[in-house]
Protein backbone atom coordinates (compact mmCIF):
# COMPACT_ATOMS: atom_id res chain seq x y z
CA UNK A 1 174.97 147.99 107.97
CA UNK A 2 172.28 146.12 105.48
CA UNK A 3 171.01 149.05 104.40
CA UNK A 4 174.59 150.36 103.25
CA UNK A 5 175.11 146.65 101.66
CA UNK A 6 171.87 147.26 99.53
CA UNK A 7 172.40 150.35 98.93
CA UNK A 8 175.99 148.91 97.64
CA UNK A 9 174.74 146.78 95.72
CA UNK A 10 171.49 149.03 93.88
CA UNK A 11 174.81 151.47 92.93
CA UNK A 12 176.33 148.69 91.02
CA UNK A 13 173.49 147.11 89.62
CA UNK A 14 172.61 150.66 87.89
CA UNK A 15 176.48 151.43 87.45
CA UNK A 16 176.19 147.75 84.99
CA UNK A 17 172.95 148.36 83.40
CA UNK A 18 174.28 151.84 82.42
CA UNK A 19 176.97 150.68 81.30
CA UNK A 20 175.49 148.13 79.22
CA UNK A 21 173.30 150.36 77.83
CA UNK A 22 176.31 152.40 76.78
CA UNK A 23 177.68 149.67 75.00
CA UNK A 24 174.76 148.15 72.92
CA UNK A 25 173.95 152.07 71.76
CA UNK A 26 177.60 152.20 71.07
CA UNK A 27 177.29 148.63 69.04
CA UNK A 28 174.06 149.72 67.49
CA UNK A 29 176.00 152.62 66.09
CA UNK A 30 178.58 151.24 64.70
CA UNK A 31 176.31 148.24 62.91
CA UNK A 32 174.83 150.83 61.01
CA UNK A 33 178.06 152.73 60.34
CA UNK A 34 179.30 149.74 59.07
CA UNK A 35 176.02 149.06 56.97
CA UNK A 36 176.16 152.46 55.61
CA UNK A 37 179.90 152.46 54.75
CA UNK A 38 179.03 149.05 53.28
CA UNK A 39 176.76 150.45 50.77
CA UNK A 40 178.51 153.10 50.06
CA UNK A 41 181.84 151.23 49.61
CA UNK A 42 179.50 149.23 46.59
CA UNK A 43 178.52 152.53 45.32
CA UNK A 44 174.72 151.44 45.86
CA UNK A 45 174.12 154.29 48.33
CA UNK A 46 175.81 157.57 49.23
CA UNK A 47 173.88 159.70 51.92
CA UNK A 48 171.99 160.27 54.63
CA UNK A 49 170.24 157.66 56.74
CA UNK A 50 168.33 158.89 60.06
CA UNK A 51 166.57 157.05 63.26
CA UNK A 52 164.34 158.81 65.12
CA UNK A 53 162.27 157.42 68.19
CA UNK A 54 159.17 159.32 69.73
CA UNK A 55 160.11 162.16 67.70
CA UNK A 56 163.83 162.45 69.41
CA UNK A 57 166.90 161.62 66.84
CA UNK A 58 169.09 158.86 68.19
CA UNK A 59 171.25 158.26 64.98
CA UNK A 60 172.04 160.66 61.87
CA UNK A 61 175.17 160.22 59.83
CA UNK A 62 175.93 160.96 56.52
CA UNK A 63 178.02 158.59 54.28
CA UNK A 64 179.91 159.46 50.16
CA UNK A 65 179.76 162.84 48.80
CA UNK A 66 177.15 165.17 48.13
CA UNK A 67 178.83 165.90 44.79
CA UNK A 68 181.85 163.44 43.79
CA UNK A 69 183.57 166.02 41.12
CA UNK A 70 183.80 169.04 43.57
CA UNK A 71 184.28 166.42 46.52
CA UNK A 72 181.27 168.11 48.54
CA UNK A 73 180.43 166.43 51.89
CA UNK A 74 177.11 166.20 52.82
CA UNK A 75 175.77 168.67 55.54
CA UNK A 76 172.98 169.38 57.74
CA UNK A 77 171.70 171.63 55.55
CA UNK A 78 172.11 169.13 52.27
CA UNK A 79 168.68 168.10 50.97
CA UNK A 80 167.83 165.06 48.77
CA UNK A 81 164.95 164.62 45.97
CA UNK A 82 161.81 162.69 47.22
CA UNK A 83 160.69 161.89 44.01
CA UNK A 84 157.24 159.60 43.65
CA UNK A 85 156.98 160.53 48.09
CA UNK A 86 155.81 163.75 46.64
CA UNK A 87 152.78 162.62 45.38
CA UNK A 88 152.31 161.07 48.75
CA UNK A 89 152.39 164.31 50.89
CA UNK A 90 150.46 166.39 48.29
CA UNK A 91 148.13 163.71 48.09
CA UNK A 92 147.26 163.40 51.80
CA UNK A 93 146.47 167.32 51.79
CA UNK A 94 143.73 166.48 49.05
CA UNK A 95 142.29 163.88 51.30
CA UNK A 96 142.16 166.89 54.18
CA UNK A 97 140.69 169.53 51.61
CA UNK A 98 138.02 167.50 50.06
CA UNK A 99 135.52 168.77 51.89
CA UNK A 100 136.52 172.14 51.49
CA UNK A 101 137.78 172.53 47.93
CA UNK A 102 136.34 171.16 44.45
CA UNK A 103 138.41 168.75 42.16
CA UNK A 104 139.35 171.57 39.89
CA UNK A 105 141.15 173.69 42.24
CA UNK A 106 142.39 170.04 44.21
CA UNK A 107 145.72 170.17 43.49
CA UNK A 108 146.64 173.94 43.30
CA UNK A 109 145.33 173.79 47.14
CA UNK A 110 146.79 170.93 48.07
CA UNK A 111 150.61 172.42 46.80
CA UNK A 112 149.88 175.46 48.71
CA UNK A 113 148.60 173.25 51.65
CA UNK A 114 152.02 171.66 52.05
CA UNK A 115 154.24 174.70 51.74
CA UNK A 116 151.79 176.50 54.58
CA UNK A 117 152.45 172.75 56.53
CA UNK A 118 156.45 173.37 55.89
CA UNK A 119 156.08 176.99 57.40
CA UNK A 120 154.11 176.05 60.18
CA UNK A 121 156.37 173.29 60.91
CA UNK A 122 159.62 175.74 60.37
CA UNK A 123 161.10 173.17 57.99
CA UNK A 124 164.27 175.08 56.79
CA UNK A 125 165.31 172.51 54.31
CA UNK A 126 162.61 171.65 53.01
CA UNK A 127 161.42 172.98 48.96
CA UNK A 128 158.46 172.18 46.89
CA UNK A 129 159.55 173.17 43.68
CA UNK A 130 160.77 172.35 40.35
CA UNK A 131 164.29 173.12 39.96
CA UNK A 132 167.24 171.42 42.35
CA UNK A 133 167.44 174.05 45.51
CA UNK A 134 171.00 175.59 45.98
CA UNK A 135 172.06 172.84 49.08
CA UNK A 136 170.89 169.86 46.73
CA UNK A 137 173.12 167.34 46.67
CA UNK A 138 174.30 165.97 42.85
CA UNK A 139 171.96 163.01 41.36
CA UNK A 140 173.93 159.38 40.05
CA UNK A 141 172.71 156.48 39.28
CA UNK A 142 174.75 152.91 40.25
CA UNK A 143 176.75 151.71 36.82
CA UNK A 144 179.83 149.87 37.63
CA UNK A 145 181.74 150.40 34.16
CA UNK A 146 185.87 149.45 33.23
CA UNK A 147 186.92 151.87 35.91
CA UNK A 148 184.91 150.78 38.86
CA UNK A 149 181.63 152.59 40.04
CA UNK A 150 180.57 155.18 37.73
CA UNK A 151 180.15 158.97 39.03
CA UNK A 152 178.90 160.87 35.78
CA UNK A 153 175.62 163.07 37.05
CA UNK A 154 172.68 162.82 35.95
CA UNK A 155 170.17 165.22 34.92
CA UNK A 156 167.24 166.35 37.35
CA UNK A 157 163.25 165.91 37.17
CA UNK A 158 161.50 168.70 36.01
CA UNK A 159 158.96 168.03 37.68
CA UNK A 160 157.28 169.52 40.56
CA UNK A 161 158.43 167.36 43.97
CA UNK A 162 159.56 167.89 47.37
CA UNK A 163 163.48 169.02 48.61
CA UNK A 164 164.24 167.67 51.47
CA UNK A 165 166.47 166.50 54.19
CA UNK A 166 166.16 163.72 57.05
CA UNK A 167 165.80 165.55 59.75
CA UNK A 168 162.87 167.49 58.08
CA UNK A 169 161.03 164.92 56.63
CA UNK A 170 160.98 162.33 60.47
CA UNK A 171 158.72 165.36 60.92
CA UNK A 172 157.02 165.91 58.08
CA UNK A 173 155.90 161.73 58.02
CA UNK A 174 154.06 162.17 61.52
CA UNK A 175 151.88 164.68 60.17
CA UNK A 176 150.72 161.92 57.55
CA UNK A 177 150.35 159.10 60.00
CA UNK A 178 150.79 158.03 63.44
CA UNK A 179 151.01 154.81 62.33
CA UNK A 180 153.06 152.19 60.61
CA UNK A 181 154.45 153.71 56.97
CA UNK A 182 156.83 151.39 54.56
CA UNK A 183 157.49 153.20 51.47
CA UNK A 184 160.76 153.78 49.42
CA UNK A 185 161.11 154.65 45.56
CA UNK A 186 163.15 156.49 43.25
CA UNK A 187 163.09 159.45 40.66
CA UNK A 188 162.56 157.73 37.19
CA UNK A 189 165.11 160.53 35.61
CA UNK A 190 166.93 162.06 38.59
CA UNK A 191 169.96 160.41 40.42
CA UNK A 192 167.94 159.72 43.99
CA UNK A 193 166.31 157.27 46.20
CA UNK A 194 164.84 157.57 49.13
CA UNK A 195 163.25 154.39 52.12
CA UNK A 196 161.06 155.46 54.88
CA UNK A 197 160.21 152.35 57.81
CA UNK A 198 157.46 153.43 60.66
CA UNK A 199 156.73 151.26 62.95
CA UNK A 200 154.97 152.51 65.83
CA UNK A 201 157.63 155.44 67.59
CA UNK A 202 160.54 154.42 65.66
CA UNK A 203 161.31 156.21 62.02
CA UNK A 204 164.02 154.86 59.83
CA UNK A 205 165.27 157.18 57.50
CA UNK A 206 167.37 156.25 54.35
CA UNK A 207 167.70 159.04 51.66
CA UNK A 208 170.35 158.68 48.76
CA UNK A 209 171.74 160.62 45.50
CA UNK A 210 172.17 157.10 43.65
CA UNK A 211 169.25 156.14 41.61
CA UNK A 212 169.14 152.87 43.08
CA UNK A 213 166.28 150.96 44.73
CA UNK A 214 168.41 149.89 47.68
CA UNK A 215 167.03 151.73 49.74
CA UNK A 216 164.11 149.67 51.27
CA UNK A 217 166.92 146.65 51.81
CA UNK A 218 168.78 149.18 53.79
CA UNK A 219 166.14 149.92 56.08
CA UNK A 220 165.24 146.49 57.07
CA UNK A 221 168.57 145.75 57.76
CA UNK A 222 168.75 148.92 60.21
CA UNK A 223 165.52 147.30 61.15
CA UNK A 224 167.03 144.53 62.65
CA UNK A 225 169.82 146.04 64.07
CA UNK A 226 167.81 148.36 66.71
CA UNK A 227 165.48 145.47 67.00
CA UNK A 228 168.86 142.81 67.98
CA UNK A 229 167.84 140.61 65.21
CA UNK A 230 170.28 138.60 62.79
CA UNK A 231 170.49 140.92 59.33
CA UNK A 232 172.79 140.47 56.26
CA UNK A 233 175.43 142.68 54.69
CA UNK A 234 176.46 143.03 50.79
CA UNK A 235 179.43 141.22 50.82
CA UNK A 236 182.53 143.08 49.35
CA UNK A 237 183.57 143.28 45.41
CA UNK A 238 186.74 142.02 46.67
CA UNK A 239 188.56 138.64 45.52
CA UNK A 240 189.56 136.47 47.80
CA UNK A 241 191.37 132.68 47.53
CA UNK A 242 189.37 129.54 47.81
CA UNK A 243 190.31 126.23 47.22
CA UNK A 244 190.12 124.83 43.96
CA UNK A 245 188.26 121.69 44.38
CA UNK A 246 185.15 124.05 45.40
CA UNK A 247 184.79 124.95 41.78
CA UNK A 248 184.43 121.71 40.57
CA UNK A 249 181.49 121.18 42.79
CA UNK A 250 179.82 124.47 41.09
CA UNK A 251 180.60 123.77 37.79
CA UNK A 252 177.08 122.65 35.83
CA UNK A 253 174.32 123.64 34.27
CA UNK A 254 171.08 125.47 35.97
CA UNK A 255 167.95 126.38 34.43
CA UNK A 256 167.04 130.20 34.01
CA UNK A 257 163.45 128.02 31.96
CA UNK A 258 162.59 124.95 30.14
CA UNK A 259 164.19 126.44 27.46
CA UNK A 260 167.40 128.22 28.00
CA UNK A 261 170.75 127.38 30.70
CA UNK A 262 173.22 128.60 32.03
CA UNK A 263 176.10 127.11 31.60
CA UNK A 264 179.16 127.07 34.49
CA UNK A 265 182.84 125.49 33.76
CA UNK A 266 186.51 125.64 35.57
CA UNK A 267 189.42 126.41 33.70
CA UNK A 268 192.72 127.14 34.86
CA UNK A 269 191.36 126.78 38.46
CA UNK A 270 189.16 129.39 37.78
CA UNK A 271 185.17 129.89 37.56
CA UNK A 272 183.14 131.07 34.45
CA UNK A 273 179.76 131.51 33.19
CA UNK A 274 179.04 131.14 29.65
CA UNK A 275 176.50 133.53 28.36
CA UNK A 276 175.96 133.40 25.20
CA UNK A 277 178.95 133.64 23.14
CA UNK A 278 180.44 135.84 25.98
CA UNK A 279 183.01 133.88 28.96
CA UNK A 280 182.31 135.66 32.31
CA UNK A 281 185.17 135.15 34.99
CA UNK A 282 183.36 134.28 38.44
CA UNK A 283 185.47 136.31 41.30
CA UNK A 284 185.28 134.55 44.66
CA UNK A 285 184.05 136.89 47.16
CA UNK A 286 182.90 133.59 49.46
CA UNK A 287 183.27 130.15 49.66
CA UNK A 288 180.06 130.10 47.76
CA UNK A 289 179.33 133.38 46.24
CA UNK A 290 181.46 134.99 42.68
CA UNK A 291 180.69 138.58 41.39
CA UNK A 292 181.14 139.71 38.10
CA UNK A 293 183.79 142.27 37.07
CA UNK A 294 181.90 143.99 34.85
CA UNK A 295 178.14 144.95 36.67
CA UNK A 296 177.37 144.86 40.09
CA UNK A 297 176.09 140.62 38.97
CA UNK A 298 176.77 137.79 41.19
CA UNK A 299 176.02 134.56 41.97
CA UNK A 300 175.43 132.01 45.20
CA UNK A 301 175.42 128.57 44.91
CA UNK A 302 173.41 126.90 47.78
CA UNK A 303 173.35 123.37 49.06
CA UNK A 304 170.31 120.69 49.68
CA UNK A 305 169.93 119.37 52.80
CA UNK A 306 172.29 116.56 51.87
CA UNK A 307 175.34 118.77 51.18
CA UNK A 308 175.19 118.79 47.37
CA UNK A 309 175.07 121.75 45.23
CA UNK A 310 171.44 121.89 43.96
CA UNK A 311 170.74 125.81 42.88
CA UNK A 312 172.32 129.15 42.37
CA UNK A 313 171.19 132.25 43.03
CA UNK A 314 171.25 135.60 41.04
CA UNK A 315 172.36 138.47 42.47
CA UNK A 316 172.07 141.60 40.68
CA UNK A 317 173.03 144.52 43.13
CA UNK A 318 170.76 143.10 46.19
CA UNK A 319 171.22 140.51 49.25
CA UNK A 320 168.88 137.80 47.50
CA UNK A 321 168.11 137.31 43.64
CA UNK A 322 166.25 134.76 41.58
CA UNK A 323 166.82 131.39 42.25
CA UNK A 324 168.03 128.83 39.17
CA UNK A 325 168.25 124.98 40.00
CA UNK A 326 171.03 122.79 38.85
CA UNK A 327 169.67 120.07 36.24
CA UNK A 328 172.97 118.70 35.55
């Protein structure tokens, strides 16, 4: 009769772990849904963004459009620019053929060094070439204009760089290093960014067609999620209603240097920066944050330890910014 009790009670001890290890994949997932659609919804990042763990992929999703006039989805097949990453993969073949090769014939052998890597690692969707592959997806860069985020193309590199997609490169970055590998960047002319995040097993993946270096930001944040750690989202471009004494206790003057200030007044129980001879409406998106119509600007306005406003912070299309202190 014990024995049948323990057994009992083994069954629903792994009937609740199970179960809760159901739940915090499940809640895992749908933080970084909600990141991505964050991001997305900002028009900061449309994409692809990957986690992979001891090679094995336990998260791909894609988020926007691959091409925003033809209203293209993204697909498995869909590959991204990699941009300055290039240089990084042809650059760790020269390090391999040094001793076999001589500096003139370096880089010819290292290009044909990683196409004979993407053939022996039967990388599908994966190009080192010049021109945009057929599956590309369409380049942008992040301009919020009049009417809202901008979606005009841009105009590819010309230069020689690697095609890929997520699931390709997880495998292509553990041929470069079984270790820890941070690097993100984006193509000075095309419309694409890319993040990579190794630590140890774990691969965080974060390619984009905006031209926008919010990338890296993304991947700490997904970071922090796997790892059950507090993390921060963009807040929406959205106003909202606050009450009207909080502007008074914004209103000032900060310092961007000794010489020059910015300038912040109420009217009309409203918020406004004066730059220049320009009048910016503030939009509440907080209690203590305002974006600016026009851009993808905002500021924060923090508090000292005693409560009082004391600085402001300038936001211009990431979580943190520069920080200004109130002189007045």
């Amino acid at each position: 009769m014990k024995m049948l009790v323990v057994l009992f009670y083994l069954f629903i001890c792994a009937s609740t772990l199970g179960e809760l290890q159901l739940q915090k994949s499940s809640d895992v997932k749908k933080k970084i849904n909600e990141l991505g659609e964050r991001y997305t919804e900002l028009g900061r990042f449309s994409g692809s963004i990957l986690v992979a763990a001891d090679g094995e992929i336990i998260y791909s999703n894609f988020f926007g459009k691959a091409d925003y006039e033809s209203r293209k989805l993204f697909s498995e097949s869909t590959v991204f620019s990699l941009g300055p990453f290039s240089e990084l993969i042809l650059n760790h073949t020269c390090e391999q053929l040094q001793s076999e090769v001589n500096s003139d014939s370096m880089k010819s052998e290292s290009q044909k060094a990683v196409v004979a890597l993407i053939t022996k690692l039967h990388l599908k969707n994966t190009f080192l070439q010049t021109e945009a592959p057929g599956n590309a997806a369409t380049g942008y860069v992040h301009n919020i204009g009049p009417q809202g985020i901008d979606t005009t193309p841009v105009s590819q590199d010309t230069e020689l760089q690697l095609w890929t997609n997520a699931a390709d490169l997880q495998k292509l970055i553990t041929t470069i290093t079984d270790k820890s590998l941070v690097q993100d960047g984006y193509s000075e002319n095309g419309g694409f960014s890319y993040a990579i995040r190794k630590t140890g097993n774990l691969n965080v993946i974060v390619l984009s067609n905006r031209r926008h270096p919010v990338a890296d930001e993304m991947t700490k944040g997904i970071k922090s999620i796997l790892e059950d750690k507090n993390y921060m989202l963009p807040l929406p471009r959205k106003e909202i209603q606050i009450a009207p004494a909080l502007l008074k206790e914004y209103a000032g003057n900060y310092a961007l240097n000794p010489k020059m200030q910015l300038q912040v007044i109420t009217n009309n129980d409203s918020l406004f920066v004066l730059m220049g001879p320009q009048k910016v409406h503030l939009k509440p998106q907080s209690d203590n944050q305002f974006f600016m119509e026009q851009g993808d600007s905002a500021i924060r306005f923090l508090k000292d330890s005693e409560g009082n406003i004391s600085s402001a912070e300038l936001l211009d299309g990431f979580l943190t910014g520069n920080r200004i202190s109130r002189v007045e």
